[in-house]
C-alpha atoms as a PDB file:
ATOM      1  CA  UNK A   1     119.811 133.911  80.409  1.00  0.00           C
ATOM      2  CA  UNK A   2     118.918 131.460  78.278  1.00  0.00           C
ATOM      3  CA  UNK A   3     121.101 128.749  79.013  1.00  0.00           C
ATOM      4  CA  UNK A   4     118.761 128.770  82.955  1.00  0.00           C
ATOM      5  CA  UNK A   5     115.704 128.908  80.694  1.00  0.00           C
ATOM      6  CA  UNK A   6     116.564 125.432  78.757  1.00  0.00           C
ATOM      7  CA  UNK A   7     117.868 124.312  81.500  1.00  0.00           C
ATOM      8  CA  UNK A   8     114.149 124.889  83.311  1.00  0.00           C
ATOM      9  CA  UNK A   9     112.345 123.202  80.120  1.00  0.00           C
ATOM     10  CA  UNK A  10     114.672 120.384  80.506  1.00  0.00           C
ATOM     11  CA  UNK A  11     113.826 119.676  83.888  1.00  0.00           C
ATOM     12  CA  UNK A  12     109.709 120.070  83.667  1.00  0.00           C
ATOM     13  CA  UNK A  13     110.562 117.571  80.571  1.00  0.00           C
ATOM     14  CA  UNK A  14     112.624 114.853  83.232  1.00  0.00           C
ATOM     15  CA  UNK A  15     110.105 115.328  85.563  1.00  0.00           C
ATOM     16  CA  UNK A  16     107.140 114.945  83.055  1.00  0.00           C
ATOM     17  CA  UNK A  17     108.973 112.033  81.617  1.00  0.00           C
ATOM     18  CA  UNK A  18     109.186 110.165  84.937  1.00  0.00           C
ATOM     19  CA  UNK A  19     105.710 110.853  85.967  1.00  0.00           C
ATOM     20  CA  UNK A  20     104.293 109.298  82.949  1.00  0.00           C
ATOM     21  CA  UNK A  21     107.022 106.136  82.837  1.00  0.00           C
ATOM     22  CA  UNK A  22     105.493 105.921  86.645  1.00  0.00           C
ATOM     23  CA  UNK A  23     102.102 106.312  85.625  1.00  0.00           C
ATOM     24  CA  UNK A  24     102.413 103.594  83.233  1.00  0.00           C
ATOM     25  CA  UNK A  25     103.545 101.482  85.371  1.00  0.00           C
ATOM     26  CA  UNK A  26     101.166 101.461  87.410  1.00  0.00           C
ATOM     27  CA  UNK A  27      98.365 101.332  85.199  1.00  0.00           C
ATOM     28  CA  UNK A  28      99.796  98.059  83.587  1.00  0.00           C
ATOM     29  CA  UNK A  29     100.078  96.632  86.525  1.00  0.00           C
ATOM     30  CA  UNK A  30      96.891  96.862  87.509  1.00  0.00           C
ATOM     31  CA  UNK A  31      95.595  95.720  83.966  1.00  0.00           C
ATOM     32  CA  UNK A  32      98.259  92.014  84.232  1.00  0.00           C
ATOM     33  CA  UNK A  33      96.602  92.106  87.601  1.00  0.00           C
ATOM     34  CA  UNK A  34      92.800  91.971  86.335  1.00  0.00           C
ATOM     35  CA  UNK A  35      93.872  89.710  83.284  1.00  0.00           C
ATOM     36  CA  UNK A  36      95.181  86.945  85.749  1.00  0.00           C
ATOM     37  CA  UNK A  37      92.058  86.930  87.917  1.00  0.00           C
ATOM     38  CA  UNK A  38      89.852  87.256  85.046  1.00  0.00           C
ATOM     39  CA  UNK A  39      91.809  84.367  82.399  1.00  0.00           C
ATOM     40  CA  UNK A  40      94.701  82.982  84.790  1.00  0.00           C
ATOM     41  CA  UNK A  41      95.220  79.044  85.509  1.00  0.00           C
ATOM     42  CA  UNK A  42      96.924  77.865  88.492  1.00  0.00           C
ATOM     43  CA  UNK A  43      99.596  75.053  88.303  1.00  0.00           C
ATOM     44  CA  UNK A  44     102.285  74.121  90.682  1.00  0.00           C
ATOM     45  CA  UNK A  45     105.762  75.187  90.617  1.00  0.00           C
ATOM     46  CA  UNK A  46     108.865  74.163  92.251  1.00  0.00           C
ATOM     47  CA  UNK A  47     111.136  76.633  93.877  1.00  0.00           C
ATOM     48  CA  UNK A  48     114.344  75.091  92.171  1.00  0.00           C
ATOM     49  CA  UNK A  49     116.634  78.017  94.226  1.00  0.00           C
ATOM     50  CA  UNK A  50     117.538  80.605  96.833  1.00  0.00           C
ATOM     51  CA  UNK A  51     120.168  82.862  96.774  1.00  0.00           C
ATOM     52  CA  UNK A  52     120.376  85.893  99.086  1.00  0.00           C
ATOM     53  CA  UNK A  53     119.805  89.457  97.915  1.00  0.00           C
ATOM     54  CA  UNK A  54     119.797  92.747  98.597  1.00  0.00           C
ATOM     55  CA  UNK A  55     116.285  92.646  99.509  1.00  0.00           C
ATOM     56  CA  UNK A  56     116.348  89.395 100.987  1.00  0.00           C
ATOM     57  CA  UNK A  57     116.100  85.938  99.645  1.00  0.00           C
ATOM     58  CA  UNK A  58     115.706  85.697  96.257  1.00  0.00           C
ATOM     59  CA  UNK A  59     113.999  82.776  94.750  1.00  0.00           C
ATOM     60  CA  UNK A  60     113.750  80.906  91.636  1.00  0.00           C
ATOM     61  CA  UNK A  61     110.567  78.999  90.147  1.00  0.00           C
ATOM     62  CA  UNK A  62     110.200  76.314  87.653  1.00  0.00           C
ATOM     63  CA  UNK A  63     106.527  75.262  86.208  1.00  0.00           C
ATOM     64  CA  UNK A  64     105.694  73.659  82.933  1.00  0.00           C
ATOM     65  CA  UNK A  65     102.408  73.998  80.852  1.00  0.00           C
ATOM     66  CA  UNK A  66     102.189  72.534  78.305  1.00  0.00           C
ATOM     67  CA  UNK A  67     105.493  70.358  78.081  1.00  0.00           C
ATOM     68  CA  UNK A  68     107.332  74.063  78.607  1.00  0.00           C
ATOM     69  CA  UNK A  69     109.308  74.950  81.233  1.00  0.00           C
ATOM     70  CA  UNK A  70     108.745  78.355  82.659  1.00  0.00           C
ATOM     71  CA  UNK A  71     110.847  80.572  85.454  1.00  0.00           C
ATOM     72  CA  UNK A  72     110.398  83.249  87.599  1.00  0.00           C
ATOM     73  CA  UNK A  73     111.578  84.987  90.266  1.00  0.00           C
ATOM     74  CA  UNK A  74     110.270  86.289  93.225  1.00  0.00           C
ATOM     75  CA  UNK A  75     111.647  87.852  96.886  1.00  0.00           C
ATOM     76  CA  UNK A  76     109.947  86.587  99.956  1.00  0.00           C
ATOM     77  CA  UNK A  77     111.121  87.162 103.516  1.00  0.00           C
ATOM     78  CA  UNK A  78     109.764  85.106 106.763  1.00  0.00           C
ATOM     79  CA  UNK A  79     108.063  82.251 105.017  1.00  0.00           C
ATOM     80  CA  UNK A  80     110.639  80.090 105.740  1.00  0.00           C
ATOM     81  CA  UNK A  81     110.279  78.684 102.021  1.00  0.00           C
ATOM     82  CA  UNK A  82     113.211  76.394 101.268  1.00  0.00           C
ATOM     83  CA  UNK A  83     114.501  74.645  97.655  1.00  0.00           C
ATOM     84  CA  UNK A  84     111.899  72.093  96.606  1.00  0.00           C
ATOM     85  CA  UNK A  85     109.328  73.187  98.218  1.00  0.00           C
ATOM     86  CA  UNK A  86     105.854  73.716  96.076  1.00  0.00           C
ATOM     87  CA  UNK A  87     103.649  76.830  94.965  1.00  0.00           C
ATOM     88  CA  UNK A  88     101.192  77.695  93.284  1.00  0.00           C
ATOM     89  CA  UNK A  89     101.800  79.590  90.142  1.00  0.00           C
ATOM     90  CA  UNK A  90      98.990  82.254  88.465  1.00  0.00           C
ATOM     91  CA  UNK A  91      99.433  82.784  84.917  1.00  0.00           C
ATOM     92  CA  UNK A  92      97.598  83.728  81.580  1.00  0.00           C
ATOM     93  CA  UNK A  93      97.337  80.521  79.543  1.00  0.00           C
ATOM     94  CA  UNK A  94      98.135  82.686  76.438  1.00  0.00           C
ATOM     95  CA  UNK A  95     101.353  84.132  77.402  1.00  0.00           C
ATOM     96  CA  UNK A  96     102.311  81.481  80.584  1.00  0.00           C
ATOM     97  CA  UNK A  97     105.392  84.408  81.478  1.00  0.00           C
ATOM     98  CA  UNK A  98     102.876  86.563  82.454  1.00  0.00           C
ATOM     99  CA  UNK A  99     103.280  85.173  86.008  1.00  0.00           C
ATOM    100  CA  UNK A 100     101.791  86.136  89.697  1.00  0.00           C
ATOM    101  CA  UNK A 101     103.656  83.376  92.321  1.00  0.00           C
ATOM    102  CA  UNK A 102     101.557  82.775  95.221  1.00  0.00           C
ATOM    103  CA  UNK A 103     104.316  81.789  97.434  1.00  0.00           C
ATOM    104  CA  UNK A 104     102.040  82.960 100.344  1.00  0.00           C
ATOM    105  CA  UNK A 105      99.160  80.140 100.389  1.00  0.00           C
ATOM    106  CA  UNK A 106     100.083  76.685 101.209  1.00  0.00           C
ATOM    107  CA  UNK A 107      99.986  74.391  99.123  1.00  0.00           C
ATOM    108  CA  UNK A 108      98.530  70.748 100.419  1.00  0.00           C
ATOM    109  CA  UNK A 109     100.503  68.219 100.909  1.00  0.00           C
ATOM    110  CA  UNK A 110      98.674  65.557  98.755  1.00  0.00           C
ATOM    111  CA  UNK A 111      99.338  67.856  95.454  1.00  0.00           C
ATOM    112  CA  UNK A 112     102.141  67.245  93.750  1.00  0.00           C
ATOM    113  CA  UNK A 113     103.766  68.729  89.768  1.00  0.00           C
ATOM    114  CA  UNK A 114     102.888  65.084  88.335  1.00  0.00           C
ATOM    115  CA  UNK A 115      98.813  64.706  89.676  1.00  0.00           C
ATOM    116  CA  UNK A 116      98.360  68.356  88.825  1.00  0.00           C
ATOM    117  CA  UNK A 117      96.081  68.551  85.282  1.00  0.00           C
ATOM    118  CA  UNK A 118      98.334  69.802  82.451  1.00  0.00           C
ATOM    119  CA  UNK A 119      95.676  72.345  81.594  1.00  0.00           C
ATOM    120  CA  UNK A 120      96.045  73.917  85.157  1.00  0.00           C
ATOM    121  CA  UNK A 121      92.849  74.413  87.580  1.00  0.00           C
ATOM    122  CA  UNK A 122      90.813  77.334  86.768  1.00  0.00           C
ATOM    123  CA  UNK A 123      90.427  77.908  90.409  1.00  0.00           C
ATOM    124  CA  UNK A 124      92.925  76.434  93.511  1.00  0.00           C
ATOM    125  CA  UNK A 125      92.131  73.563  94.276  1.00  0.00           C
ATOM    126  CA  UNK A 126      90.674  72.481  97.805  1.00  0.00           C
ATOM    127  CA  UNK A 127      92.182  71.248 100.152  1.00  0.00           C
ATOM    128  CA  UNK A 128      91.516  67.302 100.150  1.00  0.00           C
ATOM    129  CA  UNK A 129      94.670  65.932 102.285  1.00  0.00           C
ATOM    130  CA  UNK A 130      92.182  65.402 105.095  1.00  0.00           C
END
């Protein structure tokens, strides 16, 4: 009899364990979210490669702040993104791996790694191309 009733506590304690490793999650998340709108620079990075996934296409990104060299990865169907091509990167200045890639805006043709500002923009820039 009490062997079931363990095994009950143990299972309310899984369960209570996941909801709160879920909850937290979440919750930080949301906070990296509002810290890269609030503090985040933009720069450019270069999506140095593509290998295919589970959930699709995998890639990798290279940017540098600051004469460092920074990665991430991100997967992105339908884009039609390809190695070499540019994005724009959103990070905190004081911790550059906290990262959001914004693989999903375009990124103008007349910008390229070596005109961007070392500091970043504080907002993307316009598009001037025209």
């Amino acid at each position: 009899m009490q062997d079931k009733a363990i095994n009950k506590y143990i299972k309310y304690i899984l369960f209570g364990g996941i909801l709160l490793g879920i909850t937290y999650m979440f919750f930080t998340g949301r906070i990296m979210s509002e810290k890269l709108k609030e503090k985040g620079v933009y720069k450019l990075g270069i999506i140095s490669d593509i290998r295919n996934g589970k959930n699709g296409a995998l890639h990798t990104c290279n940017y540098i702040y600051h004469g460092e060299s920074f990665t991430t990865k991100f997967t992105a169907a339908g884009l039609g993104l390809q190695k070499g091509n540019l994005i724009f990167i959103n990070f905190l200045p004081s911790d550059p791996k906290v990262c959001n890639p914004l693989y999903e805006i375009k990124v103008p043709p007349c910008l390229t790694i070596e005109s961007s500002p070392e500091e970043g923009w504080k907002k993307l820039p316009p598009d001037t191309c025209r």
